[in-house]
Each structure stands twice: as C-alpha cells, then as structure tokens.
C-alpha atoms as a PDB file:
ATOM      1  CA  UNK A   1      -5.029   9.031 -10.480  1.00  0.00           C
ATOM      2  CA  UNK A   2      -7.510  11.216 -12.326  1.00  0.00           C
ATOM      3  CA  UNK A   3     -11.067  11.608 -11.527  1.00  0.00           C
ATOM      4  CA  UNK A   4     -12.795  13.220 -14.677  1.00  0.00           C
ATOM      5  CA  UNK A   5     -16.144  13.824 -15.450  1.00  0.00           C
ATOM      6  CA  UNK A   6     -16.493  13.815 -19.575  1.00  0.00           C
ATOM      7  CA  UNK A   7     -19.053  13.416 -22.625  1.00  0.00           C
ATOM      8  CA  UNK A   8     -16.146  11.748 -24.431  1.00  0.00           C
ATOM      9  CA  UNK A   9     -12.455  10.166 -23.041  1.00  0.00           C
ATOM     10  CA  UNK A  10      -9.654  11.746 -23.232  1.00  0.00           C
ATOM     11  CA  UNK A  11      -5.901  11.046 -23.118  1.00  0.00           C
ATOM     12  CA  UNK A  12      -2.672  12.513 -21.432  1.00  0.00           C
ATOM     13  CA  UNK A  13       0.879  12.058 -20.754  1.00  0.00           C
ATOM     14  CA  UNK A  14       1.322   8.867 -20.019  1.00  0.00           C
ATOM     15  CA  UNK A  15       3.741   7.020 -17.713  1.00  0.00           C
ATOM     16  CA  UNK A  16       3.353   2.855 -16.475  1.00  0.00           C
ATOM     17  CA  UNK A  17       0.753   3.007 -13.638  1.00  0.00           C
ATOM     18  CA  UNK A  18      -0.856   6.091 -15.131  1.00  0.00           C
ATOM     19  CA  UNK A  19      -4.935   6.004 -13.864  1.00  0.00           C
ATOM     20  CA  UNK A  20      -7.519   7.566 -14.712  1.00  0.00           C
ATOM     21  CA  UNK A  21     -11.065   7.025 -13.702  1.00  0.00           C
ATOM     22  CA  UNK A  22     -14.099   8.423 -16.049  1.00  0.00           C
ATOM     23  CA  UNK A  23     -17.564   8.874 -15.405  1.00  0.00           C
ATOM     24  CA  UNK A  24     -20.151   9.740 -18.059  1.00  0.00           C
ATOM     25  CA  UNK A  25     -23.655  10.889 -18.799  1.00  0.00           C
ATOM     26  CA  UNK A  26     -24.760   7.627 -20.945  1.00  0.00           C
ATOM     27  CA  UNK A  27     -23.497   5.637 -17.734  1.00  0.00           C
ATOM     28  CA  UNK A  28     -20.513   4.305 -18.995  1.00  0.00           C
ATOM     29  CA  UNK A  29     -17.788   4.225 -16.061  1.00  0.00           C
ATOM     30  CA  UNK A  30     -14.372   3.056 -16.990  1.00  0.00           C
ATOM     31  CA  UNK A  31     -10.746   2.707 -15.378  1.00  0.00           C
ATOM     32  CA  UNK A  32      -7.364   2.611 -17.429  1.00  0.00           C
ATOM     33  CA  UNK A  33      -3.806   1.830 -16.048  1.00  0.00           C
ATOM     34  CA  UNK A  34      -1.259   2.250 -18.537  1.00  0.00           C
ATOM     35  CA  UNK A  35       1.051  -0.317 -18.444  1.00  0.00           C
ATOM     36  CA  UNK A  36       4.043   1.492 -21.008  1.00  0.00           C
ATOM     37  CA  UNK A  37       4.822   5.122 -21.351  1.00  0.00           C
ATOM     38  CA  UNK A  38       2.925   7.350 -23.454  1.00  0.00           C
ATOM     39  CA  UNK A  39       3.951   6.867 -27.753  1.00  0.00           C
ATOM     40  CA  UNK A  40       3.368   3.416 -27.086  1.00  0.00           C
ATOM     41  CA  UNK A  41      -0.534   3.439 -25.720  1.00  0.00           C
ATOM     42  CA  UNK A  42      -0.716  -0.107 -24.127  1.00  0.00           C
ATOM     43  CA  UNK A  43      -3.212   0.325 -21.020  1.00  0.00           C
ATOM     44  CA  UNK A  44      -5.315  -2.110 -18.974  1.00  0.00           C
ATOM     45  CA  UNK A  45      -9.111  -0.415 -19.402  1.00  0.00           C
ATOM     46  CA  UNK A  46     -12.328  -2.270 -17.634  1.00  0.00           C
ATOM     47  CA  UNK A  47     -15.187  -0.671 -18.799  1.00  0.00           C
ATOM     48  CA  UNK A  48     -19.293  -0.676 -17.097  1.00  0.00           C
ATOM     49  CA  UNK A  49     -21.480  -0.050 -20.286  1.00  0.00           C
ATOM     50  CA  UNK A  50     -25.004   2.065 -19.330  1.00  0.00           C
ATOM     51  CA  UNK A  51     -25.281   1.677 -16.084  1.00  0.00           C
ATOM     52  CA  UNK A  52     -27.234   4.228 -13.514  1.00  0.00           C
ATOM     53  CA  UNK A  53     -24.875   6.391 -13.201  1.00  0.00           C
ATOM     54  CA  UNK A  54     -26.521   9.995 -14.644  1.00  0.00           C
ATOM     55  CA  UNK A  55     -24.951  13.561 -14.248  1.00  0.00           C
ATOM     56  CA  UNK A  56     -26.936  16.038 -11.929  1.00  0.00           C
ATOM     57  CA  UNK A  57     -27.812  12.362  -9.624  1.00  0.00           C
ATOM     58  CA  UNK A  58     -26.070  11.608  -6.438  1.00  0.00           C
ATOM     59  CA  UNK A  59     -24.318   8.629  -6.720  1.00  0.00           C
ATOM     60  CA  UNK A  60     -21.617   5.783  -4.743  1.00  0.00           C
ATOM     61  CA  UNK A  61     -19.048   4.746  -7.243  1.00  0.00           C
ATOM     62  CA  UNK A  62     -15.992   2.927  -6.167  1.00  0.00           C
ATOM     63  CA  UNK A  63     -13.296   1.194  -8.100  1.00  0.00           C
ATOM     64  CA  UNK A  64     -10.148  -1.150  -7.081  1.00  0.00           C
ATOM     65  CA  UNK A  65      -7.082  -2.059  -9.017  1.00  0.00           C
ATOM     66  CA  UNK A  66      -3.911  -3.214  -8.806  1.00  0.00           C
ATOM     67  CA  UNK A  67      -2.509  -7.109  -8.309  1.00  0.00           C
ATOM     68  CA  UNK A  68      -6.013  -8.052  -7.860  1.00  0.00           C
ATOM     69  CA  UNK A  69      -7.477  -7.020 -10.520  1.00  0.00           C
ATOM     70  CA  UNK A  70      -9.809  -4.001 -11.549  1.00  0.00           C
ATOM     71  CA  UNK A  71     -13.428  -4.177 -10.508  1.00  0.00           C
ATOM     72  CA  UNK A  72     -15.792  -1.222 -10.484  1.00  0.00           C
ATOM     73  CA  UNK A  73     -19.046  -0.560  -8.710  1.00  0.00           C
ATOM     74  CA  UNK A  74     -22.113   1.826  -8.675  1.00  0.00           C
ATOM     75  CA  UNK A  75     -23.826   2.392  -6.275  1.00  0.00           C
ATOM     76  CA  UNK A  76     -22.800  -0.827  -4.388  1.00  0.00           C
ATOM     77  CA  UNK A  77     -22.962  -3.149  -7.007  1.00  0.00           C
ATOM     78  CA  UNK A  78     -20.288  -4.610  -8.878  1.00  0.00           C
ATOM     79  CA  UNK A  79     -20.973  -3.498 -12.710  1.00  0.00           C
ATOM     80  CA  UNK A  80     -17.405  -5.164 -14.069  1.00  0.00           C
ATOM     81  CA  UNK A  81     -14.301  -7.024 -13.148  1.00  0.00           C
ATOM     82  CA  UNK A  82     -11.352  -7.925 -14.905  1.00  0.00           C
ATOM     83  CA  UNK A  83      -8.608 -10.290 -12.492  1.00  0.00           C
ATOM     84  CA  UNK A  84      -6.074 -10.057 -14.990  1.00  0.00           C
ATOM     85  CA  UNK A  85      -6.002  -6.765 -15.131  1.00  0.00           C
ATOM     86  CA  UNK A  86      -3.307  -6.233 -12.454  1.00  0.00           C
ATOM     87  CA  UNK A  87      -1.348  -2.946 -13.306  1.00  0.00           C
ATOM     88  CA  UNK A  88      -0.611  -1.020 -10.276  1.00  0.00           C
ATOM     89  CA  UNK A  89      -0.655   2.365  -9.619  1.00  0.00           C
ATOM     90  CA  UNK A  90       2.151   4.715 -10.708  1.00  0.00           C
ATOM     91  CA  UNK A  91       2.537   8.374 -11.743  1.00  0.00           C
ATOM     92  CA  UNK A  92       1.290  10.384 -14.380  1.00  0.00           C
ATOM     93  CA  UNK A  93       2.709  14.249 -15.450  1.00  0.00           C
ATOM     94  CA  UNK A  94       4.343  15.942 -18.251  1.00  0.00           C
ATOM     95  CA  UNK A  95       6.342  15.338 -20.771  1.00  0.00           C
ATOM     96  CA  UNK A  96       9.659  15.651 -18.837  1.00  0.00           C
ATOM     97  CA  UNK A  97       8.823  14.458 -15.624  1.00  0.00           C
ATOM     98  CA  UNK A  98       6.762  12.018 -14.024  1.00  0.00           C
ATOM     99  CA  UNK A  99       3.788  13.307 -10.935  1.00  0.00           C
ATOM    100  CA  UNK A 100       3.551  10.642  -8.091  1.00  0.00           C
ATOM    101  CA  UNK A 101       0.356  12.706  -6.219  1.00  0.00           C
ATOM    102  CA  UNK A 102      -2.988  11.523  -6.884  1.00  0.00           C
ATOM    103  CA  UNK A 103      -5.418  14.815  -8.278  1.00  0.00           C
ATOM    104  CA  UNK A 104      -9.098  15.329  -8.958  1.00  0.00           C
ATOM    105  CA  UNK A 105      -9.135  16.495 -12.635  1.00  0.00           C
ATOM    106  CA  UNK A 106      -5.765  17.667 -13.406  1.00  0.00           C
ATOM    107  CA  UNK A 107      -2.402  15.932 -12.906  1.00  0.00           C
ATOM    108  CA  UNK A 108      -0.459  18.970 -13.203  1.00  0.00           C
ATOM    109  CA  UNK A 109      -2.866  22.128 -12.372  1.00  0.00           C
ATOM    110  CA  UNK A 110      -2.382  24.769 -14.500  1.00  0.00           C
ATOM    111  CA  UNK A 111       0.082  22.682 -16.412  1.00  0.00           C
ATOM    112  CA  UNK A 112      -2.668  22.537 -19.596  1.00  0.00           C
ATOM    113  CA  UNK A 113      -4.339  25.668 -21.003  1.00  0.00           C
ATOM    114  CA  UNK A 114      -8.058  24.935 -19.812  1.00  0.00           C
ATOM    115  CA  UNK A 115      -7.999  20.910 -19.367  1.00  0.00           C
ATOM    116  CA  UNK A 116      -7.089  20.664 -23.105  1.00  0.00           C
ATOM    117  CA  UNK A 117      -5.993  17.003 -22.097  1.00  0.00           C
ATOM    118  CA  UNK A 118      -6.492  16.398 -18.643  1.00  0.00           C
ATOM    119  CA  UNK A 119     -10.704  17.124 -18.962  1.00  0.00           C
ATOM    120  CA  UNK A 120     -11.054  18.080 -15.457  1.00  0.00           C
ATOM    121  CA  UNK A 121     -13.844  17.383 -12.799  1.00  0.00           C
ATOM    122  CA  UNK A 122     -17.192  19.281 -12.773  1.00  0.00           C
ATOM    123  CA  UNK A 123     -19.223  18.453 -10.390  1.00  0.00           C
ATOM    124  CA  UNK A 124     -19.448  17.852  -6.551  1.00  0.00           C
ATOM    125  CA  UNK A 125     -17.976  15.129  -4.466  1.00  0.00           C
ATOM    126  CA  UNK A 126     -19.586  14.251  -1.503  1.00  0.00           C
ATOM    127  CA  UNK A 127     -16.632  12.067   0.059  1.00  0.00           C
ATOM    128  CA  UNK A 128     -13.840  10.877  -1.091  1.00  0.00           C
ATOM    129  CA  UNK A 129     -12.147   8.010  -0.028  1.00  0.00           C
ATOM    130  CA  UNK A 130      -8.723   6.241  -0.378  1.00  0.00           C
ATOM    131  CA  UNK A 131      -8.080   2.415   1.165  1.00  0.00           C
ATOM    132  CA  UNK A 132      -4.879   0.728   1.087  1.00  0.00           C
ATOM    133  CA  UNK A 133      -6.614  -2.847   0.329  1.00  0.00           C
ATOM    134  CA  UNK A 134      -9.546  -3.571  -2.192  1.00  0.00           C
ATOM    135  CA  UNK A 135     -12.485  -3.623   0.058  1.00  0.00           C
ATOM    136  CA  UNK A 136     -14.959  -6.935  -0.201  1.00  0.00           C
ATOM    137  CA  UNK A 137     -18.603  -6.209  -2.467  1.00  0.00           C
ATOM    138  CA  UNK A 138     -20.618  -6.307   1.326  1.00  0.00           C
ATOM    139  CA  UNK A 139     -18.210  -3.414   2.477  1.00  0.00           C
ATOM    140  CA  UNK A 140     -18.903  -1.207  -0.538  1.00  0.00           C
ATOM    141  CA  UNK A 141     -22.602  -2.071   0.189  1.00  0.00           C
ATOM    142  CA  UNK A 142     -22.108  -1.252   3.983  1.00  0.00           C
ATOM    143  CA  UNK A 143     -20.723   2.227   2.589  1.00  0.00           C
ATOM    144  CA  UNK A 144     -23.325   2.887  -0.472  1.00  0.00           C
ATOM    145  CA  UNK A 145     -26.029   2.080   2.562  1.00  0.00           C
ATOM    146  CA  UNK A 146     -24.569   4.769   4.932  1.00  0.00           C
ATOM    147  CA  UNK A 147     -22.593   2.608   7.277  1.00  0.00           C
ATOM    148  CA  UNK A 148     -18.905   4.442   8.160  1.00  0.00           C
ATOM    149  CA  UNK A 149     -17.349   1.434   9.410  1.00  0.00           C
ATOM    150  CA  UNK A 150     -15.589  -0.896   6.964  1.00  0.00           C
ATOM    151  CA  UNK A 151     -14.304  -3.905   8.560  1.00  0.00           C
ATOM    152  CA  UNK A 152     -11.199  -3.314  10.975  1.00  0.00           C
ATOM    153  CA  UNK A 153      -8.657  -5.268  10.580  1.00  0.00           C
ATOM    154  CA  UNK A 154      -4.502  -5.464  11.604  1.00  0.00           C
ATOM    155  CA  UNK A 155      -1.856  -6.633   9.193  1.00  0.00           C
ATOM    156  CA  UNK A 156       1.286  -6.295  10.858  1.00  0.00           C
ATOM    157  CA  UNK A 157       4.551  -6.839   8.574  1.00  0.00           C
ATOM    158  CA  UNK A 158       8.313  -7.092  10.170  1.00  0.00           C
ATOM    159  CA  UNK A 159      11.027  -6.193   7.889  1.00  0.00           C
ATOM    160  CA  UNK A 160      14.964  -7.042   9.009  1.00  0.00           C
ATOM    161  CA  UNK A 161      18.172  -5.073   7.118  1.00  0.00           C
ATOM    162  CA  UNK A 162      21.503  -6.130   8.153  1.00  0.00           C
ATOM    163  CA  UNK A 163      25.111  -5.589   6.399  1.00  0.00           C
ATOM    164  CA  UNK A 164      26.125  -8.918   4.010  1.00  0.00           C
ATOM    165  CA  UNK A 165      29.438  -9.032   6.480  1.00  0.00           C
ATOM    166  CA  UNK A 166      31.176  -7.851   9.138  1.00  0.00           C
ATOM    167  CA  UNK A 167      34.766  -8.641  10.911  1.00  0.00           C
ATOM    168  CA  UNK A 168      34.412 -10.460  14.241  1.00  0.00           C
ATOM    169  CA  UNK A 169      36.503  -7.379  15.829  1.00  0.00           C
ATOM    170  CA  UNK A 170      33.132  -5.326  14.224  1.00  0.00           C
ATOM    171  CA  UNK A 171      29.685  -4.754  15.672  1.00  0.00           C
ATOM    172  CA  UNK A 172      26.658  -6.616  13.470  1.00  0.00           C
ATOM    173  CA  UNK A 173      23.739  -3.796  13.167  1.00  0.00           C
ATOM    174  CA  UNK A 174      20.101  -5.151  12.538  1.00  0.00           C
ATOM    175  CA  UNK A 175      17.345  -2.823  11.919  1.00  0.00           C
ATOM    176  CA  UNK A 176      14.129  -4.177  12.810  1.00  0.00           C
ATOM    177  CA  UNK A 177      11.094  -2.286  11.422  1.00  0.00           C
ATOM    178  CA  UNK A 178       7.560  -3.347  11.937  1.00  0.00           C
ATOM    179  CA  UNK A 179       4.578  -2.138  10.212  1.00  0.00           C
ATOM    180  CA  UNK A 180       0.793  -1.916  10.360  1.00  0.00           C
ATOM    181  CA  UNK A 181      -0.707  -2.719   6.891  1.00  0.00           C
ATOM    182  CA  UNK A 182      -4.058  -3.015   8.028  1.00  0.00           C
ATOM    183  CA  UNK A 183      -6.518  -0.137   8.838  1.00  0.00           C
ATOM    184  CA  UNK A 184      -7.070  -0.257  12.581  1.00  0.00           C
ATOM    185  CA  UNK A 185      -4.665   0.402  15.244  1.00  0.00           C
ATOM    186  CA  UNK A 186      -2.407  -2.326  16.429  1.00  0.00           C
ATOM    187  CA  UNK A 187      -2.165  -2.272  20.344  1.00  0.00           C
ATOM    188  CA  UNK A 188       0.059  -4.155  22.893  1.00  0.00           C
ATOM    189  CA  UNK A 189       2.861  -4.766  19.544  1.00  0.00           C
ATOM    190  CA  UNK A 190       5.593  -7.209  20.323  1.00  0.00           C
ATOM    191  CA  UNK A 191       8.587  -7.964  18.521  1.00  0.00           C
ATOM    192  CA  UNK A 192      10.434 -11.606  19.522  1.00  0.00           C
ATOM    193  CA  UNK A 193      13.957 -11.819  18.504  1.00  0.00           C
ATOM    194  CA  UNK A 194      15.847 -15.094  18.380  1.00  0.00           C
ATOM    195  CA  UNK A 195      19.486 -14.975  18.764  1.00  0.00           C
ATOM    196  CA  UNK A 196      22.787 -17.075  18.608  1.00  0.00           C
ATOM    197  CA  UNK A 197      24.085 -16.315  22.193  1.00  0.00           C
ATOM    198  CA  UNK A 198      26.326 -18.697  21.905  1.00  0.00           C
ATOM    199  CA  UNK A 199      27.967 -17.454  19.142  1.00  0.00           C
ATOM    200  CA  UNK A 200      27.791 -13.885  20.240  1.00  0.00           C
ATOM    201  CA  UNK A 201      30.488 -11.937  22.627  1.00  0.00           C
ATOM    202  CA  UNK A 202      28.160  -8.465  23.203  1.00  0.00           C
ATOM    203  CA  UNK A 203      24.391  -8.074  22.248  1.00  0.00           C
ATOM    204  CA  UNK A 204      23.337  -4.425  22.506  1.00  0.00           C
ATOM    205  CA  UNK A 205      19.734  -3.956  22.257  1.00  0.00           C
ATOM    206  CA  UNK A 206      17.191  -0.926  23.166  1.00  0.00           C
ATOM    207  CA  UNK A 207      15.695   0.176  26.462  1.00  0.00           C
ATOM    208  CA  UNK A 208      12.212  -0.749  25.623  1.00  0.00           C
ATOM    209  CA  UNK A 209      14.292  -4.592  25.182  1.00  0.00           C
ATOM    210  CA  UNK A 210      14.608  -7.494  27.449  1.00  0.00           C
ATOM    211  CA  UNK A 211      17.174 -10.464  26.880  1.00  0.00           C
ATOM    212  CA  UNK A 212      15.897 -13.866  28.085  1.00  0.00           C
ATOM    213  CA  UNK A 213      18.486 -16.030  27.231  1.00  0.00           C
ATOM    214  CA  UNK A 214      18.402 -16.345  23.057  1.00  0.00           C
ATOM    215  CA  UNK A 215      15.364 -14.321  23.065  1.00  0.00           C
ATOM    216  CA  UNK A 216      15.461 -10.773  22.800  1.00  0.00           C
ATOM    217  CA  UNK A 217      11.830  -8.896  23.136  1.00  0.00           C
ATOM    218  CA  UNK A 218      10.563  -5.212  22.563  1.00  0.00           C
ATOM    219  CA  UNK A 219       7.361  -3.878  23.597  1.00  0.00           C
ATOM    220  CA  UNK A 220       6.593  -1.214  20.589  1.00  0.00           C
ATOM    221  CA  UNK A 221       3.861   1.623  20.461  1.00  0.00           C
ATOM    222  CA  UNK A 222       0.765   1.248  19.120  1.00  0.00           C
ATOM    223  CA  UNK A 223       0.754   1.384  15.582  1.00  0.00           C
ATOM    224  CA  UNK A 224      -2.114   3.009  13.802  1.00  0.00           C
ATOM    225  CA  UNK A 225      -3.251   2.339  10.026  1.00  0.00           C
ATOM    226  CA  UNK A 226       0.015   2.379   7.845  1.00  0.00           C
ATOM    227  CA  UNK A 227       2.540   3.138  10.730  1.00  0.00           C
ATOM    228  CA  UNK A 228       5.735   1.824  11.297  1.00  0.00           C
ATOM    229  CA  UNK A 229       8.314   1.497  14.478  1.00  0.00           C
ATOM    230  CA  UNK A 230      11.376   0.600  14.433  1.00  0.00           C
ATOM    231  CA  UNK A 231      14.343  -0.952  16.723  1.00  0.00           C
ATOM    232  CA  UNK A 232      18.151  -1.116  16.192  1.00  0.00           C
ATOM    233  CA  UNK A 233      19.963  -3.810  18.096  1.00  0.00           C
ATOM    234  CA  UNK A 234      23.455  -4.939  17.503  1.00  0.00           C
ATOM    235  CA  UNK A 235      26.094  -7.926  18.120  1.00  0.00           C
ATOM    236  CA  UNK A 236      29.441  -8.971  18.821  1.00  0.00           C
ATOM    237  CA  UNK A 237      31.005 -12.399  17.148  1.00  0.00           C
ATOM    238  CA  UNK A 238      32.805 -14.590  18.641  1.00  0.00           C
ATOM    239  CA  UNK A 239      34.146 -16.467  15.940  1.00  0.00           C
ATOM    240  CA  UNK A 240      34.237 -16.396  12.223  1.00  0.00           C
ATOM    241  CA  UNK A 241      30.919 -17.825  10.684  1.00  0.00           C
ATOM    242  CA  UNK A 242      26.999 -16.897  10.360  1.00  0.00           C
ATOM    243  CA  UNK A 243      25.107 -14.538  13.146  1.00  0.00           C
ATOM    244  CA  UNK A 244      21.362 -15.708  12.243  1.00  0.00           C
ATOM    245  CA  UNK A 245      18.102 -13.431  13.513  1.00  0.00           C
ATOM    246  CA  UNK A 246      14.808 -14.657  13.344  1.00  0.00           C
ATOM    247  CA  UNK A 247      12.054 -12.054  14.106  1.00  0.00           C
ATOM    248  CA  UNK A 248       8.323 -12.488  14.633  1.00  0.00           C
ATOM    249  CA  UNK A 249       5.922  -9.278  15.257  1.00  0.00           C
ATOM    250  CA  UNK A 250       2.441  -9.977  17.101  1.00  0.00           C
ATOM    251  CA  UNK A 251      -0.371  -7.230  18.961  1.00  0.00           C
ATOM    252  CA  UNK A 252      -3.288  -8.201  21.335  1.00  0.00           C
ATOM    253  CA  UNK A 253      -5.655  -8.530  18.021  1.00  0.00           C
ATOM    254  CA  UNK A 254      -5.643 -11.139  15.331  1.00  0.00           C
ATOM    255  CA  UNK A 255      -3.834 -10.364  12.367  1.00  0.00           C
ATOM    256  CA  UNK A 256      -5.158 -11.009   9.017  1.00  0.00           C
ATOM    257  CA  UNK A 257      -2.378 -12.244   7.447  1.00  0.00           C
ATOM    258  CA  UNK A 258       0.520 -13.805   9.590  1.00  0.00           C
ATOM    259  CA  UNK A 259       2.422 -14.790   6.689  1.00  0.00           C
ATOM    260  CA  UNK A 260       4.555 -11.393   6.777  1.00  0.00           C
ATOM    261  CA  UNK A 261       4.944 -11.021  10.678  1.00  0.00           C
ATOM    262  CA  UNK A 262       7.636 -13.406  10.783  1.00  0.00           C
ATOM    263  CA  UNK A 263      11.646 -12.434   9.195  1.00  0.00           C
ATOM    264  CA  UNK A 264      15.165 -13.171   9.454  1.00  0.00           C
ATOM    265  CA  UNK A 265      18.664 -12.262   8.293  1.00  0.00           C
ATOM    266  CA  UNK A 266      22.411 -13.672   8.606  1.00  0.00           C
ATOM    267  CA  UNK A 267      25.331 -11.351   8.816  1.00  0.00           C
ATOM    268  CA  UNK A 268      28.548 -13.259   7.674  1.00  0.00           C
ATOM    269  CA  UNK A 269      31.505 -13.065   9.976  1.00  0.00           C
ATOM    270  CA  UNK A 270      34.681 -13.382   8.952  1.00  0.00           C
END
C-alpha cells in the first residue's frame, strides 16, 4: 500500500493487489487495487471528487477494501463506496520481484531516482492506523471525533490439519490451532475435542488436556488481537476405517462470528 500525496496520479510497477491511496489539493481522494500485473493496467479505482480535503489542513481520512468492497471517508464521512469492488490486498515492487510490506510513499525506497514513479508522501501524519476488519461509518466517526476506542470485539477461528491416512500399527497426528481474528483479547479460551474412543487403542493429548470420556478439552492462553495457540494430540486405531475429530473453540466473551469456531477432520485407517 502506498500513501502519496500528489497534484496529479501516478503509476508504478504493478502486481494483483497492488494499492495505492492518493490524496490531492482539489480534494479528490482515490484508492486503486490492481487486479492483473502491470502491461495489462486492469485496477479497481473508487474515486471522492472535491471534497474537504485541502493540503496545509489537518484532516481524518480513512479507507477500506478488500471482499467488502472499497469505501472511503473524510473526515468521518463516507464520500464513496463501491461493493463490487472487492480486490484484496497484495504486493507491489519492481520489475523482478514482488514487495509484500506496506510503505508510506515509496514501495521500494531508494529503488526510484527521486519518486520518479512512486510520488512519495510530503506532509505530516498525525496517526496512522491499520485494522484487520473494515470498521462500521459510527466507528470512523468515534475516531474523526477523538474517541481511541473502536468497538472490541473477539473472533476466534479453529483450524484442524491431519495426514489423509495412516496404518492402524501408526499414530494419527492432529494439529489443532486456534486463532483470535478479532481485536481484543480472548480470555478463559477453550478448545472441546470430540473423539471416537471406541474406535481408538491410545489417545495422546497435551498436559494443559483432560479426557472425559469422548471429549478431550484444553484450557489455552489468552489470545490477544491476531494470535494464535496451538495443540498437538494424537491416536491409535483399532481397526481399519475413519478416525473423525470434531473441534469447537469458545472464551468467556461473545464471539462475533461463531461460524469459524467450530472444525473437524477424518484420518483414514487402513
């Protein structure tokens, strides 16, 4: 992502998911996602035609894209949406190689003789903030008024990899990893387990683990904003056939979305 500060646009190398954000003195603000890589131009561009934005004022501007489409606002109104604009973010860089971190002005610094292409950022930023979810038109309000707090919330995800097969003389390995989407800490996280015990010979599971006949649970750590913990348990067949895991990951706080919190996976024995 670029955050440039120009009279007129101007264009770089190009890769899909390519960003760049503009900002100008006749108050046009604009973001482009290119969807293809550069030599073939297609990009997904919103533009906010004369609105307040002026150089030398102080002003909020925030923008969102992605699958939800690309809205901008100044100064804590929306000025323009597009929902089918729903190119998400990738990498920009050079002409060999492609530049995953996001940069104020330059992609590559240094990598073009005085901005040529990138334009660069003149100016001052105040703050500078990055959210891992598009935030709701009262919570860039809350922000453009001065208020820190945007709306806590916990979005916890479980995620279950297991081998296709195994022999029944072999050991079935699940790794359970559960994740905080959201962007306030998840406390008291539990992970439920349901297992086939009576398919099963062994069941190996963690310290942190208790097995309650087919349920196996694991108190995990708090997980802040975009952390992750994970657990390795593993099992014996008995027989040749299907060992079947059903997960579900839960904290002491409501969860936004519950649709990801619950996973499974089968292991073929044979």
């Amino acid at each position: 992502m670029q955050l440039t500060k120009v009279k007129k646009k101007v264009s770089d190398v190009t890769y899909p998911g390519s960003s760049w954000f503009h900002v100008c003195n006749n108050g046009d603000v604009s973001v482009t996602v290119s969807t293809t890589k550069y030599g073939s131009n297609p990009a997904q561009t919103l533009v906010a035609k004369s609105t307040k934005f002026r150089f030398g004022d102080l002003h909020t501007v925030s923008f969102s894209f992605g699958l939800g489409g690309q809205v901008i606002s100044v100064d804590g109104e929306v000025v323009a949406t597009n929902l089918q604009n729903t190119q998400e973010l990738g990498a920009g860089g050079t002409h060999s190689s492609a530049i995953d971190t996001p940069t104020l002005g330059e992609s590559v610094p240094g990598f073009w003789q005085n901005n040529q292409w990138d334009g660069g950022f003149e100016g001052v930023v105040d703050s500078f903030r990055i959210y891992n979810r598009a935030l709701t038109e009262a919570e860039v309000m809350e922000l453009y008024n001065g208020k820190e707090q945007v709306a806590s919330s916990i979005d916890l995800s479980l995620a279950i990899t297991a081998p296709a097969s195994v022999k029944t003389v072999e050991k079935a390995t699940y790794q359970l990893t559960a994740t905080n989407n959201g962007n306030a800490t998840a406390t008291g996280v539990k992970a439920h387990f349901v297992v086939p015990r009576k398919s099963i010979a062994t069941v190996d599971i963690p310290k942190n683990c208790i097995l309650n006949g087919r349920i196996i649970e694991c108190a995990l750590s708090d997980l802040g904003a975009n952390q992750s913990a994970t657990q390795t348990f593993s099992m014996t067949a008995l027989r040749k056939g299907a060992l079947s895991v059903v997960g579900l990951v839960n904290s002491d706080k409501d969860d936004t979305n519950y649709d990801d919190n619950k996973q499974s996976a089968v292991v073929s024995v044979k």
